[in-house]
PDB file of N, CA and C in Angstrom:
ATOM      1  N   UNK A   1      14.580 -10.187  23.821  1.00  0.00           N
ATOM      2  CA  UNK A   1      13.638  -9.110  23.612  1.00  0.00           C
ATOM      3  C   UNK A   1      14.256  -8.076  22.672  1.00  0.00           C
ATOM      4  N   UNK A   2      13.247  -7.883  21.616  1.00  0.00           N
ATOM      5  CA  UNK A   2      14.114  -7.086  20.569  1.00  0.00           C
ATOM      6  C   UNK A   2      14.013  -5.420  21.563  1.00  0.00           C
ATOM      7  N   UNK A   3      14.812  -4.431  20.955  1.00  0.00           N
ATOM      8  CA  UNK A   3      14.895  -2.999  21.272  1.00  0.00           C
ATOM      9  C   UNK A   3      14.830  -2.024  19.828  1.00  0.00           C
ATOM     10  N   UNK A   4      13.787  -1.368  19.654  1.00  0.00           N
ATOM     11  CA  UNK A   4      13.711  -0.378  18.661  1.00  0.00           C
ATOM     12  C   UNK A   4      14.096   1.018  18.897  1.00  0.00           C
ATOM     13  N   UNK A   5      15.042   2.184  18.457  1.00  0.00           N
ATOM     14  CA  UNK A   5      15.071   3.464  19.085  1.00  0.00           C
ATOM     15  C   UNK A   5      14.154   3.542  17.781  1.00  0.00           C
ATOM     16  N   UNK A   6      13.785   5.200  19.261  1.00  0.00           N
ATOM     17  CA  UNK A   6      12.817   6.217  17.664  1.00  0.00           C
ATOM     18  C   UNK A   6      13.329   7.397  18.304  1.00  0.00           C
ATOM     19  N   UNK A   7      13.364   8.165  17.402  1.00  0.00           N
ATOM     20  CA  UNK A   7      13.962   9.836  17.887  1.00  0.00           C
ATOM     21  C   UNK A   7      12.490  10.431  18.354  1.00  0.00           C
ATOM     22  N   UNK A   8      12.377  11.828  19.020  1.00  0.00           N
ATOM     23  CA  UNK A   8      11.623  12.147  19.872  1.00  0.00           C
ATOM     24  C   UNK A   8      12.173  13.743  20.450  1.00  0.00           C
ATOM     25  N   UNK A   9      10.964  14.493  20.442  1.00  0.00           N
ATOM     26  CA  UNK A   9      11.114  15.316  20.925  1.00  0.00           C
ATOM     27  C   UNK A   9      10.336  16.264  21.689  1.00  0.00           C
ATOM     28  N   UNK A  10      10.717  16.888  22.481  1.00  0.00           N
ATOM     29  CA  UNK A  10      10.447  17.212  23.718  1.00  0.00           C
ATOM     30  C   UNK A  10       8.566  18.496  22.883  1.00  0.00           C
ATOM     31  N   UNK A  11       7.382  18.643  23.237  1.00  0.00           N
ATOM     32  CA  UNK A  11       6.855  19.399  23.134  1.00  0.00           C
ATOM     33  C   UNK A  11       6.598  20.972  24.030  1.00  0.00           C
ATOM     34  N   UNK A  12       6.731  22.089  23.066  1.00  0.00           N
ATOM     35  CA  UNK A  12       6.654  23.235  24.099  1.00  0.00           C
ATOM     36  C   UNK A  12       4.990  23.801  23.826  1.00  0.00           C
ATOM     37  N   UNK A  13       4.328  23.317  22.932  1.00  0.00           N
ATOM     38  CA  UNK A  13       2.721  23.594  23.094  1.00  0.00           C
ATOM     39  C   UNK A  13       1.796  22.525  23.118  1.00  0.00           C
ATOM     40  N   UNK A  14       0.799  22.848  24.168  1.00  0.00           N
ATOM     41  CA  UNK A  14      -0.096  21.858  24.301  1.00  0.00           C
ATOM     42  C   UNK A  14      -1.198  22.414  23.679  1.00  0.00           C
ATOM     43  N   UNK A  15      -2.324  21.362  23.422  1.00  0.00           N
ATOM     44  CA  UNK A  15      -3.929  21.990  22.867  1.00  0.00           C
ATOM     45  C   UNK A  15      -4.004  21.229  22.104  1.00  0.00           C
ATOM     46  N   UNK A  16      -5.648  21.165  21.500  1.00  0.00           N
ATOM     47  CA  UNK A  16      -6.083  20.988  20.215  1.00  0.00           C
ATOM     48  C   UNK A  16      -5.451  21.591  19.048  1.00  0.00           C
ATOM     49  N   UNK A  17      -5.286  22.997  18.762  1.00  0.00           N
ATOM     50  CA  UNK A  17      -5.094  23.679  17.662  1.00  0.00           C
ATOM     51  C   UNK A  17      -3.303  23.294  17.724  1.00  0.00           C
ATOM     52  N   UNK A  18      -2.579  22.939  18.571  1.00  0.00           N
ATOM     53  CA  UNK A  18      -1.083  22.677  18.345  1.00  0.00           C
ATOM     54  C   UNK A  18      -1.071  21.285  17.858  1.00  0.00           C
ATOM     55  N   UNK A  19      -1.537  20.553  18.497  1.00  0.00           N
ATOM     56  CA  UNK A  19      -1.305  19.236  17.825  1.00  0.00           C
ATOM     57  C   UNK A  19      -1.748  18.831  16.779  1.00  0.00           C
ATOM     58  N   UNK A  20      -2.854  19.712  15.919  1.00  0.00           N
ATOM     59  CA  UNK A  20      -3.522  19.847  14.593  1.00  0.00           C
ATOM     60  C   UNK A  20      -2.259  20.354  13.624  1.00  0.00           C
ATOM     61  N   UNK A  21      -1.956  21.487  14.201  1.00  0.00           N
ATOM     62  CA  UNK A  21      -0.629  21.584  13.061  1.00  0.00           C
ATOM     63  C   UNK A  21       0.299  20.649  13.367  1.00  0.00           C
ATOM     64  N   UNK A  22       0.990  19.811  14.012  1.00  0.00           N
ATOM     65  CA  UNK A  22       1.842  19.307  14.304  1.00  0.00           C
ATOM     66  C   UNK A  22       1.213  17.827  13.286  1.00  0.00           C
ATOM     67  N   UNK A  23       0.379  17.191  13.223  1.00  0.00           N
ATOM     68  CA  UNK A  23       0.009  16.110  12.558  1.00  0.00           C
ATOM     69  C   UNK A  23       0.214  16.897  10.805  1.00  0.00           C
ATOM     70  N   UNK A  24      -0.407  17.868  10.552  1.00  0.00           N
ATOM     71  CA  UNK A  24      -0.311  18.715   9.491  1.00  0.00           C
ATOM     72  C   UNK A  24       1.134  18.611   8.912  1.00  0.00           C
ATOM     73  N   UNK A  25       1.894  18.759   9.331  1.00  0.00           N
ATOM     74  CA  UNK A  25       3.294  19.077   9.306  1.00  0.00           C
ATOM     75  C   UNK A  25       4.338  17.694   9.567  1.00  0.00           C
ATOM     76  N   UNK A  26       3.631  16.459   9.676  1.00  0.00           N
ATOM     77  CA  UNK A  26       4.175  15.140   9.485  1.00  0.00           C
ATOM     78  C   UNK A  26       4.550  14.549  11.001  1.00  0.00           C
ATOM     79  N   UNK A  27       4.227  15.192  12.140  1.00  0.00           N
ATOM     80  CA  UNK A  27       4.444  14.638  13.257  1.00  0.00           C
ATOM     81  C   UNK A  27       3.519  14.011  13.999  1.00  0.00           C
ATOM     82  N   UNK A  28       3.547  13.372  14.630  1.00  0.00           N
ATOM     83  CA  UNK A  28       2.693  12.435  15.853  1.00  0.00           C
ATOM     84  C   UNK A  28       2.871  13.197  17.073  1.00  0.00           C
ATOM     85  N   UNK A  29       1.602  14.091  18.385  1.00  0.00           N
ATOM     86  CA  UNK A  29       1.995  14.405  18.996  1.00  0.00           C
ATOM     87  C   UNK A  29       1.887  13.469  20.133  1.00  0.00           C
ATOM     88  N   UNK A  30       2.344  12.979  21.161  1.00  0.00           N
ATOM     89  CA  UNK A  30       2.510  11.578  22.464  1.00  0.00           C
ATOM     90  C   UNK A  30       2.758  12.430  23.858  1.00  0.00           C
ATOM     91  N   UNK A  31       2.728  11.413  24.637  1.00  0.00           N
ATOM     92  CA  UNK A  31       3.024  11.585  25.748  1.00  0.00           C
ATOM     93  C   UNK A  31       4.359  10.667  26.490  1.00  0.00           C
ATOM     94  N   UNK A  32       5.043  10.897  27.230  1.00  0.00           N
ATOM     95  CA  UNK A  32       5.812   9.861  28.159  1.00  0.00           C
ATOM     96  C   UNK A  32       5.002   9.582  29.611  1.00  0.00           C
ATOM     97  N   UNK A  33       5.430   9.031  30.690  1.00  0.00           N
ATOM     98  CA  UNK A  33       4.786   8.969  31.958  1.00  0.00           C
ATOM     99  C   UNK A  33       4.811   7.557  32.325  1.00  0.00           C
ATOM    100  N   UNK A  34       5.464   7.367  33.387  1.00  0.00           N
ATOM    101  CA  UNK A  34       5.601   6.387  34.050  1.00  0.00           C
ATOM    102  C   UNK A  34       6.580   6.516  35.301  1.00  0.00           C
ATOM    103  N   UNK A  35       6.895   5.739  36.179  1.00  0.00           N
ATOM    104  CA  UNK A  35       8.024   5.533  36.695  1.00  0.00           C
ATOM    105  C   UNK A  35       7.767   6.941  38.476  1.00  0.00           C
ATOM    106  N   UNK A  36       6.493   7.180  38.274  1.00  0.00           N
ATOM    107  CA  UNK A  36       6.279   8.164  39.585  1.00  0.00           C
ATOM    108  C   UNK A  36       6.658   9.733  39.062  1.00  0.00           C
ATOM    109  N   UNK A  37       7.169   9.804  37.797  1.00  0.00           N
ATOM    110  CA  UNK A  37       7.432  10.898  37.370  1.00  0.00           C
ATOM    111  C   UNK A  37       6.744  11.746  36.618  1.00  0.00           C
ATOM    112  N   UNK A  38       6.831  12.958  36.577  1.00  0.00           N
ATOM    113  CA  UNK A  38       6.162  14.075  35.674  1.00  0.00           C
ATOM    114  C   UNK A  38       5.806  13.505  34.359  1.00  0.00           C
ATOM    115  N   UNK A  39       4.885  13.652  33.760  1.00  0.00           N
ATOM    116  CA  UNK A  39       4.414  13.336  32.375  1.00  0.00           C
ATOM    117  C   UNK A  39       5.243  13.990  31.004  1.00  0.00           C
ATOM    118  N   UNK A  40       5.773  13.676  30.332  1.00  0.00           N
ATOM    119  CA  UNK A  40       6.906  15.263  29.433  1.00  0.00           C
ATOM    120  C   UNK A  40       5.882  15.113  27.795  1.00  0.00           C
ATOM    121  N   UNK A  41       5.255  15.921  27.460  1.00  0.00           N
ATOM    122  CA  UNK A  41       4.237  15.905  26.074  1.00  0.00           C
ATOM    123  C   UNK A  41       5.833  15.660  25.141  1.00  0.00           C
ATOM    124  N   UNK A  42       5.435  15.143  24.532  1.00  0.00           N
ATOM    125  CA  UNK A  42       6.725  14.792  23.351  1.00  0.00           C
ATOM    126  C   UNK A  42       6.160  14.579  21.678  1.00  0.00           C
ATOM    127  N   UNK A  43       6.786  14.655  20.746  1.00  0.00           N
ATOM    128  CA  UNK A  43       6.442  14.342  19.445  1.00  0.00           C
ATOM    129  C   UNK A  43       7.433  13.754  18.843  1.00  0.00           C
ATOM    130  N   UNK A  44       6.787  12.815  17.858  1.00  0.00           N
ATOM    131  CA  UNK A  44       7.716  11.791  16.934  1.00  0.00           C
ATOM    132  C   UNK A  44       7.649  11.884  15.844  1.00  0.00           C
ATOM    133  N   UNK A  45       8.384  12.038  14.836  1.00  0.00           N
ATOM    134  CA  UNK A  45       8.204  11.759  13.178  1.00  0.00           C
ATOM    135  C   UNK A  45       6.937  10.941  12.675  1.00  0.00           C
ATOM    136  N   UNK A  46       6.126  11.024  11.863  1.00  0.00           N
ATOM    137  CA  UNK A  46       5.162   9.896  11.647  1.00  0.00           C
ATOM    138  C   UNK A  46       5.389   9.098  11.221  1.00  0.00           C
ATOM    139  N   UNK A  47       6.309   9.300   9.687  1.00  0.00           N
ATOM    140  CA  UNK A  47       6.727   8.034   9.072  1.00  0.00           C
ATOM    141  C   UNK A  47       7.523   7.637   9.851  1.00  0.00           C
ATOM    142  N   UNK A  48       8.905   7.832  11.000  1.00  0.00           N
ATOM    143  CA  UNK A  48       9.719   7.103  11.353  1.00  0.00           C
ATOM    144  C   UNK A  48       8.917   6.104  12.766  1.00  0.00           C
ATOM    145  N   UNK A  49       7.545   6.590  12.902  1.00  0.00           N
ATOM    146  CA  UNK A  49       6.761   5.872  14.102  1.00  0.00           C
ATOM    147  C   UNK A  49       6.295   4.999  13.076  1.00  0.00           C
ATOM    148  N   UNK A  50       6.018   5.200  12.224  1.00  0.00           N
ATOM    149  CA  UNK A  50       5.319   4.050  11.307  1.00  0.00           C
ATOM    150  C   UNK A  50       6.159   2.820  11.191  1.00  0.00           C
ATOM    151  N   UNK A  51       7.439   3.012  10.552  1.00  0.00           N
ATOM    152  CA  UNK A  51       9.021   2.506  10.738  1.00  0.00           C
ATOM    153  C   UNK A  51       8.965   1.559  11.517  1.00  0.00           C
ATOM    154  N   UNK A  52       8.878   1.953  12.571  1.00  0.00           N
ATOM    155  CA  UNK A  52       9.068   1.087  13.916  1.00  0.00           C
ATOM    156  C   UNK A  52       7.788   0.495  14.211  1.00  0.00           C
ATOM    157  N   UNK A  53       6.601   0.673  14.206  1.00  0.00           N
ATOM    158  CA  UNK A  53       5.523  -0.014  14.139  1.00  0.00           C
ATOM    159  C   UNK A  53       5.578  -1.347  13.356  1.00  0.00           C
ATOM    160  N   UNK A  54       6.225  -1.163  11.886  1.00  0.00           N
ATOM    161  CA  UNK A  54       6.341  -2.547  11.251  1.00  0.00           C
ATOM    162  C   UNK A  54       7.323  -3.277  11.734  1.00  0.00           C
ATOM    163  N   UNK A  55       8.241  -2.489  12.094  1.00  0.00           N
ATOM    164  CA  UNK A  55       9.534  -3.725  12.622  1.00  0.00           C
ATOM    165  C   UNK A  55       9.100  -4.016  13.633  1.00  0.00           C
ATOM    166  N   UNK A  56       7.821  -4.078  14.780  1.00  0.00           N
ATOM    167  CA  UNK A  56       7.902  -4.805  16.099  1.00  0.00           C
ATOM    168  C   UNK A  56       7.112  -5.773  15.631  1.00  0.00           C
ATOM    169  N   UNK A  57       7.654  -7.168  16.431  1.00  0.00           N
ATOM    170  CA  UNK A  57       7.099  -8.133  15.528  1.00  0.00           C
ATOM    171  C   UNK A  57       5.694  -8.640  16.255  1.00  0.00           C
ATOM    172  N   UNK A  58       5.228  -8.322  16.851  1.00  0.00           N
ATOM    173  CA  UNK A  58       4.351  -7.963  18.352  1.00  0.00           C
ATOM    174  C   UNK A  58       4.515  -8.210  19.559  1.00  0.00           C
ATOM    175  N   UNK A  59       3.628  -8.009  20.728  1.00  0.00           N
ATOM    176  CA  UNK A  59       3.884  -7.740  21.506  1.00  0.00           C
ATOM    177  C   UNK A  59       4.063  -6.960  22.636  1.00  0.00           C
ATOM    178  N   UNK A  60       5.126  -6.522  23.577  1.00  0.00           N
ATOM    179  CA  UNK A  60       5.673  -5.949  24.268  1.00  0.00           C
ATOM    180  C   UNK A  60       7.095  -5.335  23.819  1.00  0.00           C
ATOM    181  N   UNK A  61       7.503  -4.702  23.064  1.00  0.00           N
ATOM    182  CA  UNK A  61       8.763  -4.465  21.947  1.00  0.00           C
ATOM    183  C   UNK A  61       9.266  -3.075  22.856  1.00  0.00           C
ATOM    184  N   UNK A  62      10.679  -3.526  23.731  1.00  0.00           N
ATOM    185  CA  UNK A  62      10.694  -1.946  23.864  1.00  0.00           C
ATOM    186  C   UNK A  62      11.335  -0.689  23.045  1.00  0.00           C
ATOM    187  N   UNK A  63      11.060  -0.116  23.331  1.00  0.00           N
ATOM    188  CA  UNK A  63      10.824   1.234  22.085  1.00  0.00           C
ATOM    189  C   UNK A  63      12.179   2.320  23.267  1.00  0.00           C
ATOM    190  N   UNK A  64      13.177   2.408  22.365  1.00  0.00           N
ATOM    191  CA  UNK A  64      14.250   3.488  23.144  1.00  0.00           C
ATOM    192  C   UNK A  64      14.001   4.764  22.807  1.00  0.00           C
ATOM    193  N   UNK A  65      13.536   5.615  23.341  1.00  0.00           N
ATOM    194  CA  UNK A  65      13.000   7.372  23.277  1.00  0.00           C
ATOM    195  C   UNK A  65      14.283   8.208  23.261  1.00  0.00           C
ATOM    196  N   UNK A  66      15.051   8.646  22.027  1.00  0.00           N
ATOM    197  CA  UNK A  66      16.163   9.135  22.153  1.00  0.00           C
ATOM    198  C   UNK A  66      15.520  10.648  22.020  1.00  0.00           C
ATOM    199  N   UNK A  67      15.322  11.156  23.200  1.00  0.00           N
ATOM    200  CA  UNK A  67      14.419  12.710  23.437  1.00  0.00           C
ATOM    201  C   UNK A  67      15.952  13.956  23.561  1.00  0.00           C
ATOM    202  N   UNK A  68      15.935  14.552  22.238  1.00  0.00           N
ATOM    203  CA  UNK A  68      17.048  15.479  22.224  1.00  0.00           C
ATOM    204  C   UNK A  68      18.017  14.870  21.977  1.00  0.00           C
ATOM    205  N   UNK A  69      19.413  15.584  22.188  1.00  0.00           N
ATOM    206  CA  UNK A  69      20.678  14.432  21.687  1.00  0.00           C
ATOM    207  C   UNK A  69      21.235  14.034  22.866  1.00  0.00           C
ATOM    208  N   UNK A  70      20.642  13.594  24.575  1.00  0.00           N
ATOM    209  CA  UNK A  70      21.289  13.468  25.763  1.00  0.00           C
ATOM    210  C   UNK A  70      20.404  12.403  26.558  1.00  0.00           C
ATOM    211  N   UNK A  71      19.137  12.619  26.628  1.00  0.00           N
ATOM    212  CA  UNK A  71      18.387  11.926  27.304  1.00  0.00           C
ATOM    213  C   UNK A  71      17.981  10.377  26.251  1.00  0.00           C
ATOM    214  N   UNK A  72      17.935   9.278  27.076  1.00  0.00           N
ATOM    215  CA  UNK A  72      17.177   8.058  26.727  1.00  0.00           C
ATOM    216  C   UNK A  72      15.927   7.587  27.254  1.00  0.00           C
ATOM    217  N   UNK A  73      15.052   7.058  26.714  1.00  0.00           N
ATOM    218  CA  UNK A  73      14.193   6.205  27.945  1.00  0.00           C
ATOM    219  C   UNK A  73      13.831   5.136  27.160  1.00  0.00           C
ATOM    220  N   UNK A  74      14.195   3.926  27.715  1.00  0.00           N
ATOM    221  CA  UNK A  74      13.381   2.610  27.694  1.00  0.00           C
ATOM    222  C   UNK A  74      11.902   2.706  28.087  1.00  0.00           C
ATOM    223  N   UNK A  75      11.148   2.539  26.653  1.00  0.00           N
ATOM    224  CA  UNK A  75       9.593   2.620  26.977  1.00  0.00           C
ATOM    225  C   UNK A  75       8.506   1.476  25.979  1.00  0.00           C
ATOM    226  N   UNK A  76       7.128   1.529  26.622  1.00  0.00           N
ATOM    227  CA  UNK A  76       6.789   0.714  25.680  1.00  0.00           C
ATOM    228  C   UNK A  76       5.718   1.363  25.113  1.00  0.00           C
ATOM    229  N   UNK A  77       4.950   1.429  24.098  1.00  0.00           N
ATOM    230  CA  UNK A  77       3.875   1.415  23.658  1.00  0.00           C
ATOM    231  C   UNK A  77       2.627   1.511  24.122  1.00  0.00           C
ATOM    232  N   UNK A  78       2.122   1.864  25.048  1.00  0.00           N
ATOM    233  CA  UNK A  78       0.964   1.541  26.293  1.00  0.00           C
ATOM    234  C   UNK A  78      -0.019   2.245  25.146  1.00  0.00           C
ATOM    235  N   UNK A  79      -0.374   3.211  24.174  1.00  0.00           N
ATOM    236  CA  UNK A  79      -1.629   3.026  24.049  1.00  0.00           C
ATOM    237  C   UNK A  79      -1.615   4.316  22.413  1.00  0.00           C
ATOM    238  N   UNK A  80      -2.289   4.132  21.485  1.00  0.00           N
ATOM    239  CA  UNK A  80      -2.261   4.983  19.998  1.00  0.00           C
ATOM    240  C   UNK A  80      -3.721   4.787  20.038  1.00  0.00           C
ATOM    241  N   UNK A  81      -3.670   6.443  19.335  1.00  0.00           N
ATOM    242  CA  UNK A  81      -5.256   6.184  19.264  1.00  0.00           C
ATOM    243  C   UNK A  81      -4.953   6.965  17.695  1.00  0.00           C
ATOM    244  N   UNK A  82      -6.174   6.594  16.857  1.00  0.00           N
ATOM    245  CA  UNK A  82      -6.377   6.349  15.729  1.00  0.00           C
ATOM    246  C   UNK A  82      -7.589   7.505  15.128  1.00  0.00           C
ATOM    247  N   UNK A  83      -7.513   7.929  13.903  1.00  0.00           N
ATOM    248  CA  UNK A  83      -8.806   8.856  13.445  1.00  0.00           C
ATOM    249  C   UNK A  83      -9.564   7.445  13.104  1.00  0.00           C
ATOM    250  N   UNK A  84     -10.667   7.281  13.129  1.00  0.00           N
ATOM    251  CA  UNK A  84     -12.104   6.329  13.219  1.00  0.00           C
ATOM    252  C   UNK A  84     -12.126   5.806  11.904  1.00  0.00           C
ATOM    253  N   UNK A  85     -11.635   7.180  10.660  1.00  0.00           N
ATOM    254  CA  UNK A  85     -12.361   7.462   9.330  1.00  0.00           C
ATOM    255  C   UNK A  85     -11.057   7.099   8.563  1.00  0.00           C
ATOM    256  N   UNK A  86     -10.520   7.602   8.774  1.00  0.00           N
ATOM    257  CA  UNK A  86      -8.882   7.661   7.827  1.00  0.00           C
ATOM    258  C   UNK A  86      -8.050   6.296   8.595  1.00  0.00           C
ATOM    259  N   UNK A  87      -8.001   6.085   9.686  1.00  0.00           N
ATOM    260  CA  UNK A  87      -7.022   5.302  10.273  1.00  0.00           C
ATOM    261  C   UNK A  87      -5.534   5.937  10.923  1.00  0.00           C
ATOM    262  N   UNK A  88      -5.701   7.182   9.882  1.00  0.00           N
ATOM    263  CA  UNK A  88      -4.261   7.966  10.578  1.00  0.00           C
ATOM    264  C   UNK A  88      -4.263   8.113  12.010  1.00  0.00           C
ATOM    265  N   UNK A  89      -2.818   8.020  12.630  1.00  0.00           N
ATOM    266  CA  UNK A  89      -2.257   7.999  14.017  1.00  0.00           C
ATOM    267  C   UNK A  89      -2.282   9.308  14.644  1.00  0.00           C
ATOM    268  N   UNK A  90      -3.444   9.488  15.405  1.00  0.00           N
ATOM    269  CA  UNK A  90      -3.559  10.848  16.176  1.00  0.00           C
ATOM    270  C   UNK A  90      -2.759  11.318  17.622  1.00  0.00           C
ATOM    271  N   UNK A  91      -2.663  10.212  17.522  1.00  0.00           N
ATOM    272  CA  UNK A  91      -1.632  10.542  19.511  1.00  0.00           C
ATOM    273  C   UNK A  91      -1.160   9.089  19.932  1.00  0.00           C
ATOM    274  N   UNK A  92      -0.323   9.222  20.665  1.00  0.00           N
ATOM    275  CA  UNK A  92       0.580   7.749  21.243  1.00  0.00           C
ATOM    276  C   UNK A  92       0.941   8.036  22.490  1.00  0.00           C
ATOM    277  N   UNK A  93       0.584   7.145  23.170  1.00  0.00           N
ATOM    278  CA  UNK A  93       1.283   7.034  24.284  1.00  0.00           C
ATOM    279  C   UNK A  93       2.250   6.097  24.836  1.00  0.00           C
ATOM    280  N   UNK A  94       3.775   6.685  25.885  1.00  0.00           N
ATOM    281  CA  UNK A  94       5.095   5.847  26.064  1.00  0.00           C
ATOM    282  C   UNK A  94       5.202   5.579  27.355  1.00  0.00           C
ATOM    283  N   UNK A  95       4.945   4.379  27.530  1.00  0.00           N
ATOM    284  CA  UNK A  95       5.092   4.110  29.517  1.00  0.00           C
ATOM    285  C   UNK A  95       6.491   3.872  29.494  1.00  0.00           C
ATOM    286  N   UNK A  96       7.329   4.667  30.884  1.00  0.00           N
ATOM    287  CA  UNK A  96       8.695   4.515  30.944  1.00  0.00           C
ATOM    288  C   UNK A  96       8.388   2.535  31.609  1.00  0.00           C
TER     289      UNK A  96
END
């Protein structure tokens, strides 16, 4: 089973109008959640999510969440949702 890291980071605003600038400004905003634990809002680089999107060759690919320079999580992909019109990547979601 291959393993991809992607860097990741922790979010301190939630909303519509935050995650509008945050796509604005080249990021993907996501979620984590799994494992019985608290949900943590997080954001990823776009191009470096893109990155890793082509290198999984499909599948179930797990994806290593290097969140800050201390924490890891082994996660997968559970769900991206897409603008309808453009195709650009509006939100992602990471099951631990």
């Amino acid at each position: 089973m291959q393993i991809v890291n992607l860097d990741a980071d922790i979010r301190s605003n939630k909303g519509k109008g935050a995650s509008r600038y945050l796509r604005r400004t080249g990021v993907t905003p996501g979620v984590l959640y799994g494992l019985a634990r608290e949900a943590i809002p997080i954001s990823v680089k776009t191009m470096e999510f893109k990155r890793v999107l082509r290198s999984i060759p499909g599948g179930n690919t797990l994806v290593k969440l290097v969140i800050g320079k201390n924490e890891q999580q082994e996660t997968i992909i559970r769900d991206m949702q897409k603008d309808p019109l453009t195709g650009a990547i509006v939100h992602v979601d990471f099951q631990r």
